[in-house]
C-alpha atoms as a PDB file:
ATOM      1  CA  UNK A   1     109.037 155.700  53.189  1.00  0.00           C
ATOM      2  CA  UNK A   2     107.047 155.044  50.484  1.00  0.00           C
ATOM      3  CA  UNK A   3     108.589 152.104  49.369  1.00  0.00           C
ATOM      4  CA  UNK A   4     107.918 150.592  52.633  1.00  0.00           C
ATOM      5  CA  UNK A   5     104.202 150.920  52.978  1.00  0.00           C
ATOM      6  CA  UNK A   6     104.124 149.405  49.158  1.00  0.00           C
ATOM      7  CA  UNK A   7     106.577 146.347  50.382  1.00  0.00           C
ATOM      8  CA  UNK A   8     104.373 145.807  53.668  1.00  0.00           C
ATOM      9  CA  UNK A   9     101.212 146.177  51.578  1.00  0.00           C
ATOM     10  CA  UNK A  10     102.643 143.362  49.089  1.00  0.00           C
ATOM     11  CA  UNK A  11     103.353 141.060  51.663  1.00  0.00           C
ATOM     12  CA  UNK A  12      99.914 140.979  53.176  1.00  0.00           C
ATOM     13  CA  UNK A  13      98.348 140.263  49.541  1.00  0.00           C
ATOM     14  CA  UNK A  14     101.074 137.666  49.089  1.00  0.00           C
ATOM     15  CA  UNK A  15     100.525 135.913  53.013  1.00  0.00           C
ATOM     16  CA  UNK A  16      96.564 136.099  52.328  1.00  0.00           C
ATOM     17  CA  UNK A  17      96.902 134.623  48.888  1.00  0.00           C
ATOM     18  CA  UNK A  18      99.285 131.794  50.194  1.00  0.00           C
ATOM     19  CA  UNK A  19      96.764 131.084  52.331  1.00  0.00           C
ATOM     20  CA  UNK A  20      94.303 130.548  50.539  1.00  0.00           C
ATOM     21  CA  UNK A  21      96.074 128.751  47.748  1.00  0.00           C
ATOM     22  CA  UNK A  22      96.486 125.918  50.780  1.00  0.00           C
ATOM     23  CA  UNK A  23      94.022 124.079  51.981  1.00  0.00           C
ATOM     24  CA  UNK A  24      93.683 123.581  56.059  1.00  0.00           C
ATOM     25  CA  UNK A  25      92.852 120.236  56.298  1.00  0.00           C
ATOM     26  CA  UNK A  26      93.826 117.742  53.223  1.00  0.00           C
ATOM     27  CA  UNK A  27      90.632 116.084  52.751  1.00  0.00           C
ATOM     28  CA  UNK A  28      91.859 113.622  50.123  1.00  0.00           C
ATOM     29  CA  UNK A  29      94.535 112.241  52.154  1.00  0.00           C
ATOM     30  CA  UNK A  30      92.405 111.706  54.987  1.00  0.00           C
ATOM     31  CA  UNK A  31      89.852 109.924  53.171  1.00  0.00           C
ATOM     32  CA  UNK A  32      92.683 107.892  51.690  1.00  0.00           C
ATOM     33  CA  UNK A  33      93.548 107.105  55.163  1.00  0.00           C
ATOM     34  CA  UNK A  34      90.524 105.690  56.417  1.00  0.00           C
ATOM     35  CA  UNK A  35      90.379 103.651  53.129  1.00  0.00           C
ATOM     36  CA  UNK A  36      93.680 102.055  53.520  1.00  0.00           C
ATOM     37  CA  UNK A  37      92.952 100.910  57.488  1.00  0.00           C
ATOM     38  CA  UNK A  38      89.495  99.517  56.026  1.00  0.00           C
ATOM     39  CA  UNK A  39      91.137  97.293  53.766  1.00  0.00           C
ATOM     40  CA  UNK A  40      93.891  96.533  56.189  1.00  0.00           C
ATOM     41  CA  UNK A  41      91.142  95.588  58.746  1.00  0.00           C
ATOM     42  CA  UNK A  42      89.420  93.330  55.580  1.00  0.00           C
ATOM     43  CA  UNK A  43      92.443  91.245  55.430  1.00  0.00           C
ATOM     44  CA  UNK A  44      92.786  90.652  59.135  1.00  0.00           C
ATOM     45  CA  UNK A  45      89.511  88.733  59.321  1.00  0.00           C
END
């Protein structure tokens, strides 16, 4: 029994740390994003 409650207590620390490790929204990409269409707009005009 006790064996469980140390598994089920390892597995929240993991899940909260995996969490945190990634990042909700990636910032970077989205800012790389709206670069790229800015400069793709540029070259249309």
């Amino acid at each position: 029994m006790a064996v469980l409650l140390v598994a089920g207590v390892l597995a929240l620390v993991a899940n909260k740390q995996v969490r945190a490790a990634v990042p909700r929204v990636p910032e970077d990409a989205i800012t790389s994003v709206k670069d790229l269409e800015a400069v793709k707009e540029g070259l249309h005009r």
